[in-house]
PDB file of N, CA and C in Angstrom:
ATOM      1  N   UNK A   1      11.476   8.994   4.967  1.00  0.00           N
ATOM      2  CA  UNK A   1      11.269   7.829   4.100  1.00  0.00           C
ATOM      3  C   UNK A   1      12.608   7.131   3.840  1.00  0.00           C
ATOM      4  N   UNK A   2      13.553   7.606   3.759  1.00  0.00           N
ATOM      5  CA  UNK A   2      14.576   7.088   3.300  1.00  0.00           C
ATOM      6  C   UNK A   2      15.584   6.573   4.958  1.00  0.00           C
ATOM      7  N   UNK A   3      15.308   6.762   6.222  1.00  0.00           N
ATOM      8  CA  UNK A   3      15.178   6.383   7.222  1.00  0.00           C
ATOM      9  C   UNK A   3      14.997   4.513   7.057  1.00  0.00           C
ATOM     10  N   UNK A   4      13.443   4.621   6.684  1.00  0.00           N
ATOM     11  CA  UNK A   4      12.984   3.300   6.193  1.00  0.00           C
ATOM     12  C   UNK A   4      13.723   2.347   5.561  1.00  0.00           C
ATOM     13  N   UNK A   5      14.688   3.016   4.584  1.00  0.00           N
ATOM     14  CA  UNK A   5      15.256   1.765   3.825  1.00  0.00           C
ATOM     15  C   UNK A   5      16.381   0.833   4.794  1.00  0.00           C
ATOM     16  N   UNK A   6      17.149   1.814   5.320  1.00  0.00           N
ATOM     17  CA  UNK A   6      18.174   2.022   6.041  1.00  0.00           C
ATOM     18  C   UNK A   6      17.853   0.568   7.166  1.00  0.00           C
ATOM     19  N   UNK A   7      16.495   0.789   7.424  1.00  0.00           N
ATOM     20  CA  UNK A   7      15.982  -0.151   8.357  1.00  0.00           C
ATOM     21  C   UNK A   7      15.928  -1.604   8.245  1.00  0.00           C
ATOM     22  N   UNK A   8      15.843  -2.316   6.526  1.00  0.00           N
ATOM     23  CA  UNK A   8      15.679  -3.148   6.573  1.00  0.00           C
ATOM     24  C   UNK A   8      15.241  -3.356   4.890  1.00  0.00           C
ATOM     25  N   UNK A   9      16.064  -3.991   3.778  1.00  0.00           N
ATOM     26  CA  UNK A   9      15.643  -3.787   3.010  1.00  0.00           C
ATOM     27  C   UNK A   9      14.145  -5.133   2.605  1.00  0.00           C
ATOM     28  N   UNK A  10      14.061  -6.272   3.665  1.00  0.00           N
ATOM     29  CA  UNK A  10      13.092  -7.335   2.943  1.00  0.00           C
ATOM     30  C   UNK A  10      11.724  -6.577   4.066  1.00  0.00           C
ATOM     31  N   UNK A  11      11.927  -5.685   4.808  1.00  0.00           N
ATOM     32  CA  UNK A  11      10.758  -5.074   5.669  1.00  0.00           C
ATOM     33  C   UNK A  11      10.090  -4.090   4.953  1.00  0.00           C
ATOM     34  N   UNK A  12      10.961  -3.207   4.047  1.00  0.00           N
ATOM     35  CA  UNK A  12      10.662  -2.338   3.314  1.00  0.00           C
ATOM     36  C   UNK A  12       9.477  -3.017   1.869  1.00  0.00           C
ATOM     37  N   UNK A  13      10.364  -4.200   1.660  1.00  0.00           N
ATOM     38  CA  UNK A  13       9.298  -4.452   0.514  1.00  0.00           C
ATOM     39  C   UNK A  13       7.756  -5.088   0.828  1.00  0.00           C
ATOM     40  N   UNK A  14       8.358  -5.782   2.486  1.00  0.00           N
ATOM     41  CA  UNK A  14       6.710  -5.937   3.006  1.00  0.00           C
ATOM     42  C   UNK A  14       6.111  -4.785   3.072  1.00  0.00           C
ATOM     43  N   UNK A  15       6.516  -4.127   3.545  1.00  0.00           N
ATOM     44  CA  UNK A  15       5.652  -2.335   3.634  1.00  0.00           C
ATOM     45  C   UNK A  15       5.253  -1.656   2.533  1.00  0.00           C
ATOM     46  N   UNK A  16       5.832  -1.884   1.332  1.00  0.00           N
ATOM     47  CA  UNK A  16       5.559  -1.621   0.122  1.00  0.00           C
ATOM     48  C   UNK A  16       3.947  -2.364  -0.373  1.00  0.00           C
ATOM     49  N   UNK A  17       4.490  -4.042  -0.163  1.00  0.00           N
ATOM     50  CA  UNK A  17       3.220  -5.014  -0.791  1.00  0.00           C
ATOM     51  C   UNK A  17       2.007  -4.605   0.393  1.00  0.00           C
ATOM     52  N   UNK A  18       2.364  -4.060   1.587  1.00  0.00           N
ATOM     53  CA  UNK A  18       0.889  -3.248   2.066  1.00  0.00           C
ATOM     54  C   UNK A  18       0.437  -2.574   1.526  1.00  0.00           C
ATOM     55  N   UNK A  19       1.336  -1.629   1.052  1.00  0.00           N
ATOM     56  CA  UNK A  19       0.957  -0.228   0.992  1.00  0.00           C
ATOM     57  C   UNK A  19      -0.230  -0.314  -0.313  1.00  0.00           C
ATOM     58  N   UNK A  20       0.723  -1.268  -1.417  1.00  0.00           N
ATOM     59  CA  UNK A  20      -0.168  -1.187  -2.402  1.00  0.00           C
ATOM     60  C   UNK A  20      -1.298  -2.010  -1.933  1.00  0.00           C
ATOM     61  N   UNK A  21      -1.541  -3.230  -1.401  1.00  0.00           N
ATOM     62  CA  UNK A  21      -2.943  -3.823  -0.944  1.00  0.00           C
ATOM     63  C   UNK A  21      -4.046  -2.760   0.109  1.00  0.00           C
ATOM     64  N   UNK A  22      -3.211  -1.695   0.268  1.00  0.00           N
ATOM     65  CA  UNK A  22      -4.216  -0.803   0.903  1.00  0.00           C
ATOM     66  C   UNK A  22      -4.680   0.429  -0.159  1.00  0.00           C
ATOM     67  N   UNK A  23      -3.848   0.737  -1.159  1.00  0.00           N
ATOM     68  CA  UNK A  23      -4.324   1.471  -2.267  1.00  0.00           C
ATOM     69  C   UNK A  23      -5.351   1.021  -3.011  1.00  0.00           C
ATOM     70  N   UNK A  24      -5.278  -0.974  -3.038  1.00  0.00           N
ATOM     71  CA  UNK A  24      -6.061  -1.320  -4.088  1.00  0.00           C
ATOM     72  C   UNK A  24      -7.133  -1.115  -3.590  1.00  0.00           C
ATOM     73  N   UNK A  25      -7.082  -1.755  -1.876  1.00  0.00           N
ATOM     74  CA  UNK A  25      -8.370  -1.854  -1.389  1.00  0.00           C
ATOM     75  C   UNK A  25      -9.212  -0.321  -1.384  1.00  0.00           C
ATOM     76  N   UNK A  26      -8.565   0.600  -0.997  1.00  0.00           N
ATOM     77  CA  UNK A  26      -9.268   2.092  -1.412  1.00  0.00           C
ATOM     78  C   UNK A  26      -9.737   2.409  -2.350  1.00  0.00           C
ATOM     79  N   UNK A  27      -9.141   1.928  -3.659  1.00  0.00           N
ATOM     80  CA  UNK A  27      -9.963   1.836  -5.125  1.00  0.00           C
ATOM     81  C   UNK A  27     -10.774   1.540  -5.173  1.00  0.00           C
ATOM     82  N   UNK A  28     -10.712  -0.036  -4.604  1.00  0.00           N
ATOM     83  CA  UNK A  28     -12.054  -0.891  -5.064  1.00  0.00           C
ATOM     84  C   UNK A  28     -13.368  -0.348  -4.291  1.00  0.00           C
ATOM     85  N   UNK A  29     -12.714   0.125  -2.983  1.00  0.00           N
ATOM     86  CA  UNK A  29     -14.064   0.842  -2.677  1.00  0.00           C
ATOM     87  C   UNK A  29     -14.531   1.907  -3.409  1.00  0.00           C
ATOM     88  N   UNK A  30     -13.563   3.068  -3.718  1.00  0.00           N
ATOM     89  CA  UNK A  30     -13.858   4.409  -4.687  1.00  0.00           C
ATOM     90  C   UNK A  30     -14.734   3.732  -5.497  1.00  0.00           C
ATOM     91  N   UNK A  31     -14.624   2.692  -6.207  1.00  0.00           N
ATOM     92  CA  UNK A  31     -15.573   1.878  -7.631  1.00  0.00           C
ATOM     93  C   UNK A  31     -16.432   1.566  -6.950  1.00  0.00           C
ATOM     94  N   UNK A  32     -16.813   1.055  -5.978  1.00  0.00           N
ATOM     95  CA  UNK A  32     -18.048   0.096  -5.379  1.00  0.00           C
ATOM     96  C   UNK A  32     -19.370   1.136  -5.631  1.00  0.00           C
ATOM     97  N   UNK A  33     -18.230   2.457  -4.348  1.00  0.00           N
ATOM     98  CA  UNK A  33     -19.298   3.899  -4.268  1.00  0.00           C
ATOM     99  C   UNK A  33     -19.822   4.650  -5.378  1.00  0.00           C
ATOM    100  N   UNK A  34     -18.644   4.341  -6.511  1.00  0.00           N
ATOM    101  CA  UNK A  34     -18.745   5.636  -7.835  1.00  0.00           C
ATOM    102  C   UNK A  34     -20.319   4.588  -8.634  1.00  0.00           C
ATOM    103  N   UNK A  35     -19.811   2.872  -8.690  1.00  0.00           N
ATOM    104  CA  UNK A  35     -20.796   1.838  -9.205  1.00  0.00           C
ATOM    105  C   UNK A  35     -22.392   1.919  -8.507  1.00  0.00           C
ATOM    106  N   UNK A  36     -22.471   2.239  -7.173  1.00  0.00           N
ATOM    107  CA  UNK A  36     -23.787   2.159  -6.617  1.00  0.00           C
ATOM    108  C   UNK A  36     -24.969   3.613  -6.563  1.00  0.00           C
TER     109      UNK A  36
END
């Protein structure tokens, strides 16, 4: 992980704003499934 930073610090924060748009999106499904 720390490889990563080394790499690029404005790539890192794109990889970050994925990371969390892929957490949210996993939530919102966890809720969809836990809601239906």
């Amino acid at each position: 992980m720390k490889f990563f930073r080394r790499n690029g610090g404005t790539r890192t924060r794109n990889g970050d704003r994925l990371q969390l748009h892929l957490v949210a999106y996993q939530i919102a499904i966890h809720f969809f499934y836990f809601s239906n």
